[in-house]
PDB file of N, CA and C in Angstrom:
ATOM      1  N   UNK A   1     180.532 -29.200  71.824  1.00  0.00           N
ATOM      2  CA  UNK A   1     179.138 -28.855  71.642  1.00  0.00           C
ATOM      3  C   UNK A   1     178.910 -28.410  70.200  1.00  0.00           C
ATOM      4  N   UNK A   2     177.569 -28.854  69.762  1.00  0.00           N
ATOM      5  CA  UNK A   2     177.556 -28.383  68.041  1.00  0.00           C
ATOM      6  C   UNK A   2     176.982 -26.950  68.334  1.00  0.00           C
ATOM      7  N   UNK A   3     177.413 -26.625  67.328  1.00  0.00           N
ATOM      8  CA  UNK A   3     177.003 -24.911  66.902  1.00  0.00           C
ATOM      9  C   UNK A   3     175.785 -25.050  67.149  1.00  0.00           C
ATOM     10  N   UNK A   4     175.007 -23.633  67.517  1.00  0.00           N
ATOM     11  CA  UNK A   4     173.288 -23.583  66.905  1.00  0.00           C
ATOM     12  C   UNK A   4     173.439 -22.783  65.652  1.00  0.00           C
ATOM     13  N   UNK A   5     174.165 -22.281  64.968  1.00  0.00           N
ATOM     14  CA  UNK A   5     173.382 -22.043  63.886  1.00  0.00           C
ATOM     15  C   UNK A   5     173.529 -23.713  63.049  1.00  0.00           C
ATOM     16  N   UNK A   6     173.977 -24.479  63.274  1.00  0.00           N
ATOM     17  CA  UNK A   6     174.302 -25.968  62.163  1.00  0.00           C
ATOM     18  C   UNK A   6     172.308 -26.804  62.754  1.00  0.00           C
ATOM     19  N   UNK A   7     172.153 -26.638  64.005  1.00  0.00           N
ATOM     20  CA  UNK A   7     171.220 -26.835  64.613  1.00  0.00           C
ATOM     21  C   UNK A   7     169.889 -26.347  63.841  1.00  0.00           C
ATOM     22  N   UNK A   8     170.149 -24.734  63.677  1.00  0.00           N
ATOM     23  CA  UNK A   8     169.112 -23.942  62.943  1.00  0.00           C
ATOM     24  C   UNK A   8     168.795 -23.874  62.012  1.00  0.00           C
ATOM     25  N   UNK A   9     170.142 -24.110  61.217  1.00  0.00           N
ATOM     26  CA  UNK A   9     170.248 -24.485  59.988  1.00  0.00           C
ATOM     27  C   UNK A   9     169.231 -26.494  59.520  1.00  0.00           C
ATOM     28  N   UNK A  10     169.807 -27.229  60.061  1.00  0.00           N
ATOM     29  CA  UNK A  10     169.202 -28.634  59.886  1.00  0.00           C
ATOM     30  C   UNK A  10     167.846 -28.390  60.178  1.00  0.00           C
ATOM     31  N   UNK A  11     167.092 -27.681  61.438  1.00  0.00           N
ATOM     32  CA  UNK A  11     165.508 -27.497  61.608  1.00  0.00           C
ATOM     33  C   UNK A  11     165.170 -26.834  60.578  1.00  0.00           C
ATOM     34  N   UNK A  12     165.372 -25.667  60.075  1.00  0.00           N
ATOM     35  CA  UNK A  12     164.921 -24.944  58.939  1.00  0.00           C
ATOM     36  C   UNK A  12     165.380 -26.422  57.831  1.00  0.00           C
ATOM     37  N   UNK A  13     165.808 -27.076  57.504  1.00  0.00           N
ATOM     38  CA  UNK A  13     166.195 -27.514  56.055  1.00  0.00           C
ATOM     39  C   UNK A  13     164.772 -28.498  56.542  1.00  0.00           C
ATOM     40  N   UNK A  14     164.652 -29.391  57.617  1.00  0.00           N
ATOM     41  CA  UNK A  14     163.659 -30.227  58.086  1.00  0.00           C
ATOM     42  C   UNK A  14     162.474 -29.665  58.167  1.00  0.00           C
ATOM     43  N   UNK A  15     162.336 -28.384  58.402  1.00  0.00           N
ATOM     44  CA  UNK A  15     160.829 -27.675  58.280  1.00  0.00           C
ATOM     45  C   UNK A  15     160.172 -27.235  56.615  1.00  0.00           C
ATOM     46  N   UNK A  16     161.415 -27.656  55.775  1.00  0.00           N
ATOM     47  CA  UNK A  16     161.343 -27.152  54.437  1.00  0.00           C
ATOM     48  C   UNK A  16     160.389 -27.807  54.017  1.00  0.00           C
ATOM     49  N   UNK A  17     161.651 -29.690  53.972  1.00  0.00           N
ATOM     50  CA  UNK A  17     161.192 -30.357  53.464  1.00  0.00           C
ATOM     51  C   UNK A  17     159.645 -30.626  53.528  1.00  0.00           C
ATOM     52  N   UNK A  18     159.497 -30.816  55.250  1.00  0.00           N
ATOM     53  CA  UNK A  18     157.961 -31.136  55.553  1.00  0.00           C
ATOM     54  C   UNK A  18     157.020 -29.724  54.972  1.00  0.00           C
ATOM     55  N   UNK A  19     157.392 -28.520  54.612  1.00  0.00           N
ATOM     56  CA  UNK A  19     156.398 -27.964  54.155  1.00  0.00           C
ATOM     57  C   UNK A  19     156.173 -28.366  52.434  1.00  0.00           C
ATOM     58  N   UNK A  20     156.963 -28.550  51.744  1.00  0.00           N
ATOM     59  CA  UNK A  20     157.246 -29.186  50.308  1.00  0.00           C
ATOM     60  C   UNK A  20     156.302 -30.352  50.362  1.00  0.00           C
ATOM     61  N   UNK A  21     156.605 -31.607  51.074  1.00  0.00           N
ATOM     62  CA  UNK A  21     155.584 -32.354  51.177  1.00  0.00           C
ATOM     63  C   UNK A  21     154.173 -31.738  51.588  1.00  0.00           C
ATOM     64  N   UNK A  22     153.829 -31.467  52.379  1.00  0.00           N
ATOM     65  CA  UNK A  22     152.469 -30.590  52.541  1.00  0.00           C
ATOM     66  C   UNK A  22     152.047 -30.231  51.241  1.00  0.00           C
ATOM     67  N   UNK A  23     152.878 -29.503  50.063  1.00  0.00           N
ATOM     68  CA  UNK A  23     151.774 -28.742  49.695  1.00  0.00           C
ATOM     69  C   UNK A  23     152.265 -29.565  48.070  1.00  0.00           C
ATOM     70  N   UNK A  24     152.797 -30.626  48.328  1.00  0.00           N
ATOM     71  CA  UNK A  24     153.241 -31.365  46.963  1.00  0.00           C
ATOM     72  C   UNK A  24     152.668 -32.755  47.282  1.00  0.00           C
ATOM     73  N   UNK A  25     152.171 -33.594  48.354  1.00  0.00           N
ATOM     74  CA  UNK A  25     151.365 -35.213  48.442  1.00  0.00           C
ATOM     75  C   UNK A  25     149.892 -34.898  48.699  1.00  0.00           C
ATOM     76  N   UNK A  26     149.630 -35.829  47.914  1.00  0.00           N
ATOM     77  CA  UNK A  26     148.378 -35.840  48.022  1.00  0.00           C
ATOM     78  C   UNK A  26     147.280 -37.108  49.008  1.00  0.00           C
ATOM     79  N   UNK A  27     147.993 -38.066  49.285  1.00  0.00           N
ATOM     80  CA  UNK A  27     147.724 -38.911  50.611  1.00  0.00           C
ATOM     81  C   UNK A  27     147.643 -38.054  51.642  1.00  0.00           C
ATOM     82  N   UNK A  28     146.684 -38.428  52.743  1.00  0.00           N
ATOM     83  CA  UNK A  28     145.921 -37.457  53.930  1.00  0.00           C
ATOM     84  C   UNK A  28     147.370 -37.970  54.756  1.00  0.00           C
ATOM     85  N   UNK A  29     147.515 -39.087  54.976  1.00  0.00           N
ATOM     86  CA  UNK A  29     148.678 -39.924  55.997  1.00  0.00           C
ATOM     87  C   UNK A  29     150.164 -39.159  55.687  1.00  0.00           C
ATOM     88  N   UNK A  30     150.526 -39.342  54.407  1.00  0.00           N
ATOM     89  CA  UNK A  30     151.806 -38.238  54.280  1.00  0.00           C
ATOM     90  C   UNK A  30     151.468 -36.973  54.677  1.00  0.00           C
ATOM     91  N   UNK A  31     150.200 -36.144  54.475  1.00  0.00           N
ATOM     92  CA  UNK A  31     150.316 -34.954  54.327  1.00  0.00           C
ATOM     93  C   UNK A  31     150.596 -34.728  55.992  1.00  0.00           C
ATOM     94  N   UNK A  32     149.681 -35.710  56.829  1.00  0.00           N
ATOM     95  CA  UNK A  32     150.236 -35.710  58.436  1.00  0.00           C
ATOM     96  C   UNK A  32     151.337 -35.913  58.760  1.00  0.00           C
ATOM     97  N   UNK A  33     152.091 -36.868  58.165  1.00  0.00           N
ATOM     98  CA  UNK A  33     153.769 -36.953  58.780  1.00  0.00           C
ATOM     99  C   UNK A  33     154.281 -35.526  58.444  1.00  0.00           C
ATOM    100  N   UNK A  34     153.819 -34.584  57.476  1.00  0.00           N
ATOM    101  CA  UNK A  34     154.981 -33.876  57.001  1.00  0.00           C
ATOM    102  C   UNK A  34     154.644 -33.003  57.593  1.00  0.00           C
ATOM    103  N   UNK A  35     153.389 -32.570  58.165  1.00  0.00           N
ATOM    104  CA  UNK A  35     153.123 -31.799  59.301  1.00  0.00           C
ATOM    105  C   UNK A  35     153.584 -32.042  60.512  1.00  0.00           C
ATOM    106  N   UNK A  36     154.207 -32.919  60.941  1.00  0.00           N
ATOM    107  CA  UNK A  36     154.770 -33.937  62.025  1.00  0.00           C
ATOM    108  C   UNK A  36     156.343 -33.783  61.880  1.00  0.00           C
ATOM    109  N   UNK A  37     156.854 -33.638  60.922  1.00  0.00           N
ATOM    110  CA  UNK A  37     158.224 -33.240  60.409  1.00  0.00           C
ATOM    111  C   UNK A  37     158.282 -31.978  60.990  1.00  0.00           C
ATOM    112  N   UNK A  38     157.126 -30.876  60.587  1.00  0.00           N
ATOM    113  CA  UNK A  38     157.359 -29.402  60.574  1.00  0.00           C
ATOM    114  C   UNK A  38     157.544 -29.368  61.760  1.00  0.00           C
ATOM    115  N   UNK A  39     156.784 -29.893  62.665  1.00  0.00           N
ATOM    116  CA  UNK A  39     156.623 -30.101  64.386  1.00  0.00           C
ATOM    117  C   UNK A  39     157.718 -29.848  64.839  1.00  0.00           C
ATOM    118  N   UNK A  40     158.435 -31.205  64.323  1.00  0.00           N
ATOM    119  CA  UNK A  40     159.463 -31.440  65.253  1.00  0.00           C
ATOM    120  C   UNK A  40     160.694 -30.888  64.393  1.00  0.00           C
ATOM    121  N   UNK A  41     160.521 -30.285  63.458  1.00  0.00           N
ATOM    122  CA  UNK A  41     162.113 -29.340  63.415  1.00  0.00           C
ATOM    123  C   UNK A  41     161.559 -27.797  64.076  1.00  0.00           C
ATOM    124  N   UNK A  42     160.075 -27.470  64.487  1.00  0.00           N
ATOM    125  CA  UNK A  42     160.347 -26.538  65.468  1.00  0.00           C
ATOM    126  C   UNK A  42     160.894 -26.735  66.478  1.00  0.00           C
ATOM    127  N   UNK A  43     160.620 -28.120  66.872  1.00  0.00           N
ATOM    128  CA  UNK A  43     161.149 -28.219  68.843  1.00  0.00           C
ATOM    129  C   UNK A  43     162.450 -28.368  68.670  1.00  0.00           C
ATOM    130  N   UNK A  44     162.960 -28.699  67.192  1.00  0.00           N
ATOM    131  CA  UNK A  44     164.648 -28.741  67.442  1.00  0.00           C
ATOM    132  C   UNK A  44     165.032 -27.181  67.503  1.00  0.00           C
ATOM    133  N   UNK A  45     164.665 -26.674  67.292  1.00  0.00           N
ATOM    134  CA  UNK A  45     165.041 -24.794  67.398  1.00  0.00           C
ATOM    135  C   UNK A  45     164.827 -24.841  68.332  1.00  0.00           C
ATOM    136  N   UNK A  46     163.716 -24.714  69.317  1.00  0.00           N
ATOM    137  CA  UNK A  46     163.467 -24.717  70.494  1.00  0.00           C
ATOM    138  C   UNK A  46     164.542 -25.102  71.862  1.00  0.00           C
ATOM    139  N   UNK A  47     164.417 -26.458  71.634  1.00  0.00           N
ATOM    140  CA  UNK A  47     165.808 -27.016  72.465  1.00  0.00           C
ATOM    141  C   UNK A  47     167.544 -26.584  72.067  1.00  0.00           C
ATOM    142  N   UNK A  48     167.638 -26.501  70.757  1.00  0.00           N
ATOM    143  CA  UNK A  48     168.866 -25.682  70.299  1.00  0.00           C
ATOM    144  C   UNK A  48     168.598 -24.008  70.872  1.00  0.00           C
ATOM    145  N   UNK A  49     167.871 -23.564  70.928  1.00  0.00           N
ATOM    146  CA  UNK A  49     167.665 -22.015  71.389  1.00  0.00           C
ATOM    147  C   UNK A  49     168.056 -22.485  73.275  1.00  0.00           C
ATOM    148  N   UNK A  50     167.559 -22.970  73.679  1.00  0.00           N
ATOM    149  CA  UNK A  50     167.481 -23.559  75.123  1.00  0.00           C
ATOM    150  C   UNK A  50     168.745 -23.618  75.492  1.00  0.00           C
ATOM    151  N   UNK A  51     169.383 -24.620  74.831  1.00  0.00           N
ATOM    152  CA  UNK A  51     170.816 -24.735  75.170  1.00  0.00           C
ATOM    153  C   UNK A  51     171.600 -23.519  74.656  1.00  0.00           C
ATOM    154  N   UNK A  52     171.215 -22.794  73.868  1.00  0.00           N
ATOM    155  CA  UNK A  52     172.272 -21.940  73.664  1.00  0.00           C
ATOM    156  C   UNK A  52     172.156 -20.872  74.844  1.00  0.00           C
ATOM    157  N   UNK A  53     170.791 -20.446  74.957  1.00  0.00           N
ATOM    158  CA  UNK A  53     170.782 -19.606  76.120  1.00  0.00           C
ATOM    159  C   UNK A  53     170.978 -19.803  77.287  1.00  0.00           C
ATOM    160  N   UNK A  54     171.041 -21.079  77.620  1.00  0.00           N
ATOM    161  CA  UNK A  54     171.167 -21.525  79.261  1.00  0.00           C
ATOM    162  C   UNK A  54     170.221 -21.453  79.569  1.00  0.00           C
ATOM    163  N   UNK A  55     168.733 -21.536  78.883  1.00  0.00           N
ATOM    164  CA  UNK A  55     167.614 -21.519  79.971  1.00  0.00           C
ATOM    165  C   UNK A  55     166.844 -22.667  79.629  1.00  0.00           C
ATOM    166  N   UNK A  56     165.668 -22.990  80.603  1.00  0.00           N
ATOM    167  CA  UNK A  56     165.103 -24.444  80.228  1.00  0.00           C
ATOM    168  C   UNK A  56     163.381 -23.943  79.555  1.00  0.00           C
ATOM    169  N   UNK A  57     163.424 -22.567  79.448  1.00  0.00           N
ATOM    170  CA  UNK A  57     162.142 -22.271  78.132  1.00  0.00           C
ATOM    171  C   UNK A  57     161.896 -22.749  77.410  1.00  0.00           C
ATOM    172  N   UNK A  58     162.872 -23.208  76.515  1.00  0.00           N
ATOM    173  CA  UNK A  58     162.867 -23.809  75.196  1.00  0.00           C
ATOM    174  C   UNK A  58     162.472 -25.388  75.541  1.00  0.00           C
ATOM    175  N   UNK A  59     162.936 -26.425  76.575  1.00  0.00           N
ATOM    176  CA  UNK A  59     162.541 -27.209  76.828  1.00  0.00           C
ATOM    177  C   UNK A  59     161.136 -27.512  76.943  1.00  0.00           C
ATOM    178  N   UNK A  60     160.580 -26.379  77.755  1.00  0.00           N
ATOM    179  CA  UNK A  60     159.096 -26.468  78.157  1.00  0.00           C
ATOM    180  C   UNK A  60     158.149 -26.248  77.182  1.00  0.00           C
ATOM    181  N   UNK A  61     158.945 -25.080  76.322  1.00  0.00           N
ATOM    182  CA  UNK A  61     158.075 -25.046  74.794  1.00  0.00           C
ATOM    183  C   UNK A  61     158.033 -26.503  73.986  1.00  0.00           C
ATOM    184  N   UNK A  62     158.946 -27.584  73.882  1.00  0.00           N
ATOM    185  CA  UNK A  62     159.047 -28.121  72.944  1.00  0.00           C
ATOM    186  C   UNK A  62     158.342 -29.371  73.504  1.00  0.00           C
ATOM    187  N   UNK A  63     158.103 -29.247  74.642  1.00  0.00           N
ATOM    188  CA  UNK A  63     157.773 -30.780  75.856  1.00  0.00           C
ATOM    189  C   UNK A  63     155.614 -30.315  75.510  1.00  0.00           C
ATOM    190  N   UNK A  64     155.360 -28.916  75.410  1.00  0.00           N
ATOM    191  CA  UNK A  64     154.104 -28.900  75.117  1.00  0.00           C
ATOM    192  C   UNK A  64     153.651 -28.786  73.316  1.00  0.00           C
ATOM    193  N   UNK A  65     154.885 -28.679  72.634  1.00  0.00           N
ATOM    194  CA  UNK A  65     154.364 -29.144  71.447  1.00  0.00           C
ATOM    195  C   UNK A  65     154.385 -30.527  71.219  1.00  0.00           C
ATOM    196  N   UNK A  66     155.256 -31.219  71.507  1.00  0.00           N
ATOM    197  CA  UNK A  66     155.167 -32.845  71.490  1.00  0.00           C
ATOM    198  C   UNK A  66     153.749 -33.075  71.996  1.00  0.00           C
ATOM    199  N   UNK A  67     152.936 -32.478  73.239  1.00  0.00           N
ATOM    200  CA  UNK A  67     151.623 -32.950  73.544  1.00  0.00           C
ATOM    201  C   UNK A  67     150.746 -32.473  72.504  1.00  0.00           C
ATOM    202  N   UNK A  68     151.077 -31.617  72.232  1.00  0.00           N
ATOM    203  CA  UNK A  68     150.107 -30.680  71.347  1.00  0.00           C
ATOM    204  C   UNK A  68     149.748 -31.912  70.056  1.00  0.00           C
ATOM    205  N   UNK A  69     151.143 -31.848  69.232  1.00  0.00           N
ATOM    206  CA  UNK A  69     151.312 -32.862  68.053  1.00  0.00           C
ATOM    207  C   UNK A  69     150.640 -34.382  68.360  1.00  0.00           C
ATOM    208  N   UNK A  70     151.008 -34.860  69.378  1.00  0.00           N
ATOM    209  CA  UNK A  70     150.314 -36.093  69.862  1.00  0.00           C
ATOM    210  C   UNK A  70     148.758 -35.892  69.354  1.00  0.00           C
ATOM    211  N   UNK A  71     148.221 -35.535  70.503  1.00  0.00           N
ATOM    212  CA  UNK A  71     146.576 -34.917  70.606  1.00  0.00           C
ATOM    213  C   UNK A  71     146.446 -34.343  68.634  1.00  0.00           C
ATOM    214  N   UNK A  72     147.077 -33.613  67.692  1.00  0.00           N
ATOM    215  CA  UNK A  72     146.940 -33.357  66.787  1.00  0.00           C
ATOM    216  C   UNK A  72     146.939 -35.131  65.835  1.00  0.00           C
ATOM    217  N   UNK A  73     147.298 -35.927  66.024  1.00  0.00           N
ATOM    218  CA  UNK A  73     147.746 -37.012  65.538  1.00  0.00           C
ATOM    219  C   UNK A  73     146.328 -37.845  65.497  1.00  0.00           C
ATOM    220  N   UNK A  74     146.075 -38.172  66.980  1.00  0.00           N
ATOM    221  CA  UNK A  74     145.134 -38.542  67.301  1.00  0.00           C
ATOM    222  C   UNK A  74     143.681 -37.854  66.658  1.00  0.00           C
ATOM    223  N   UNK A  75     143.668 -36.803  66.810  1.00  0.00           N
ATOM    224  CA  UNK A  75     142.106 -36.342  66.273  1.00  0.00           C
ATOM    225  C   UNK A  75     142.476 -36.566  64.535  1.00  0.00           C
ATOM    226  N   UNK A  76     143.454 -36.118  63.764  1.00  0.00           N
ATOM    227  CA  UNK A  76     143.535 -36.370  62.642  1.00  0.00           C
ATOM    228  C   UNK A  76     143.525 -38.133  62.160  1.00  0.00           C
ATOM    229  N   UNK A  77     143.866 -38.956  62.829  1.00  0.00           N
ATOM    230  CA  UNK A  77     143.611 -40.188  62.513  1.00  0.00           C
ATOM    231  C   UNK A  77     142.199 -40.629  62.402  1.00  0.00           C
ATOM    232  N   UNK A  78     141.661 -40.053  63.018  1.00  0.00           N
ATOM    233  CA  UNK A  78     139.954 -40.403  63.784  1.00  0.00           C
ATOM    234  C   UNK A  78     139.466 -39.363  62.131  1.00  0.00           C
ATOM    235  N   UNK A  79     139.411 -38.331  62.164  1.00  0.00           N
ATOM    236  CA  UNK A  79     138.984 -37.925  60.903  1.00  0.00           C
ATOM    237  C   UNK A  79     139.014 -38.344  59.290  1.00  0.00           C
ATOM    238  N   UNK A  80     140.259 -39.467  59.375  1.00  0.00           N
ATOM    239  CA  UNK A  80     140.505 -39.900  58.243  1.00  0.00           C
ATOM    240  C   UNK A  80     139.976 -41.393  58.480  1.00  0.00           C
ATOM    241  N   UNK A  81     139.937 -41.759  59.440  1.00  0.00           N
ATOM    242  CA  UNK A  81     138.854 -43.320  59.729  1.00  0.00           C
ATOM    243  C   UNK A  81     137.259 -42.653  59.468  1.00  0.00           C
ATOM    244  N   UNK A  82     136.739 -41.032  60.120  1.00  0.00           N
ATOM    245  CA  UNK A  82     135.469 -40.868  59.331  1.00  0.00           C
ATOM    246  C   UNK A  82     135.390 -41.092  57.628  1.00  0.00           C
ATOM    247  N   UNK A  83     136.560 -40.305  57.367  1.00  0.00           N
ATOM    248  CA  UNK A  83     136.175 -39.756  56.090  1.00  0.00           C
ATOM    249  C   UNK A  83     136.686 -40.997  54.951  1.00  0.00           C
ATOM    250  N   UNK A  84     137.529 -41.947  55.389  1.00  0.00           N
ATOM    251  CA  UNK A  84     137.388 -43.178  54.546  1.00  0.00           C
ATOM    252  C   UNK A  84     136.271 -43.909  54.885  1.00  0.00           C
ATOM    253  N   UNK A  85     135.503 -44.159  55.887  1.00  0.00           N
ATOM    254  CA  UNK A  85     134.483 -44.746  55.738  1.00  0.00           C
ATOM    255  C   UNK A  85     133.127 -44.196  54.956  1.00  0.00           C
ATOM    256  N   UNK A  86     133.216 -42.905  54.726  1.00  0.00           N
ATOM    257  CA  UNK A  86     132.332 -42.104  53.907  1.00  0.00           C
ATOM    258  C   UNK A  86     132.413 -42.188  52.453  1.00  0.00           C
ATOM    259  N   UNK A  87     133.728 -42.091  51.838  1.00  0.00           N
ATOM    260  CA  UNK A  87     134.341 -42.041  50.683  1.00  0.00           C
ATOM    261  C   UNK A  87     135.025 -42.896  50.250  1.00  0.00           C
ATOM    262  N   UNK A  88     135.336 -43.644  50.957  1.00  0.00           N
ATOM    263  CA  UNK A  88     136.653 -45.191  50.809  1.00  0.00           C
ATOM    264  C   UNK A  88     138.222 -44.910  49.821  1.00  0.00           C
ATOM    265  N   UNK A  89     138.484 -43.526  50.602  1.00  0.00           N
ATOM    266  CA  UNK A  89     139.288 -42.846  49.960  1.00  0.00           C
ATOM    267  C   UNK A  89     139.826 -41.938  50.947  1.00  0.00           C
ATOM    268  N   UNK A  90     141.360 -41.907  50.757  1.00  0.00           N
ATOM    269  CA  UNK A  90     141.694 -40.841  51.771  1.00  0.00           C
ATOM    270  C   UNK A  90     143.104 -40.122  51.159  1.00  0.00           C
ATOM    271  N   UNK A  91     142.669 -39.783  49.203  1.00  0.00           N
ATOM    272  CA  UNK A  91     143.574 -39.092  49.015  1.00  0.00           C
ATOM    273  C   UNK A  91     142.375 -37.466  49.006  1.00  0.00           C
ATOM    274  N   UNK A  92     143.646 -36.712  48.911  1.00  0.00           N
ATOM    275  CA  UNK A  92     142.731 -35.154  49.413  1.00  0.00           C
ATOM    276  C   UNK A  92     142.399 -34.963  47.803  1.00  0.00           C
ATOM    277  N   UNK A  93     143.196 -35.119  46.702  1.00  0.00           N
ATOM    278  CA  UNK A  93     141.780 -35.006  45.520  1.00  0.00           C
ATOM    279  C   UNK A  93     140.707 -35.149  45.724  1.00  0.00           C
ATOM    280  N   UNK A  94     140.090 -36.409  46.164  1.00  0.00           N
ATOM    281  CA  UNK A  94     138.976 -37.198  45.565  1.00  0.00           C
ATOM    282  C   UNK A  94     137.853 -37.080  46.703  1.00  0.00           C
ATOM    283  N   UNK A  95     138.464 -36.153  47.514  1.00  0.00           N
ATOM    284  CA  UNK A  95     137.882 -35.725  48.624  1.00  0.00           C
ATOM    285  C   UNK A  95     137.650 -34.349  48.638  1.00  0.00           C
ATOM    286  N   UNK A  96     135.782 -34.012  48.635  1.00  0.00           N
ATOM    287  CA  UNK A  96     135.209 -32.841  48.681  1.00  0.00           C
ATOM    288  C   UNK A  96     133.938 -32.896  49.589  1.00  0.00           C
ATOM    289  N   UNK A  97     134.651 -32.672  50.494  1.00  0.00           N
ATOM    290  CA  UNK A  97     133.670 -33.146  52.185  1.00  0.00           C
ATOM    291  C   UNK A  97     132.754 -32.087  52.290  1.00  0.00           C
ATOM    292  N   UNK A  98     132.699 -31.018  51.835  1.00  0.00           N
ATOM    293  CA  UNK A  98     132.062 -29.545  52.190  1.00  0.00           C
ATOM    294  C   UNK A  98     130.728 -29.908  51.210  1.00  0.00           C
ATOM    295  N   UNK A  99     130.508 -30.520  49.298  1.00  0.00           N
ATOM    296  CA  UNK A  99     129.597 -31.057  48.880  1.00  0.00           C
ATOM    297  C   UNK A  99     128.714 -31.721  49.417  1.00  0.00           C
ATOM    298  N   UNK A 100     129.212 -32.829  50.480  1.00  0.00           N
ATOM    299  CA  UNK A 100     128.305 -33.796  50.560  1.00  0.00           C
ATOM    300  C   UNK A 100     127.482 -33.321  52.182  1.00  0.00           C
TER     301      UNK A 100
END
């Protein structure tokens, strides 16, 4: 069985990266995967916490962020099909939605 801290360790390095991207791309579509990254190196803590404890909590936590992230995916796609059809642009520079 692998360690959880090697577990905790890889989610934290995977939650890094995706926060680095977040606050370093400027495409709406990356800035969602890397929020999508952050996601899912929480549910890897989650399920690594799960198994370490013997309980199936961590499962159930990580089975309603996957829905959560889904449903997050979905409404964010739909917002960036508004807001390129408004602007014909969907980097977050060139986008100042609160002006118009």
């Amino acid at each position: 069985m692998i360690d959880p801290a090697w577990v905790s360790g890889l989610s934290a390095l995977l939650f890094i990266i995706g926060l680095i991207g977040v606050f370093t791309r400027k495409n709406a579509i990356i800035v969602l995967m890397c929020i999508e990254l952050m996601l899912n190196a929480a549910n890897m803590q989650f399920a690594a916490a799960a198994v370490h404890h013997g309980d199936a909590t961590g499962w159930v936590y990580a089975l309603f962020a996957i829905a959560i992230a889904a449903s997050e995916v979905a409404i964010g796609l739909a917002i960036f099909l508004a807001v390129y059809g408004k602007h014909e642009t969907i980097t977050l520079d060139d986008i100042n939605v609160l002006s118009n």
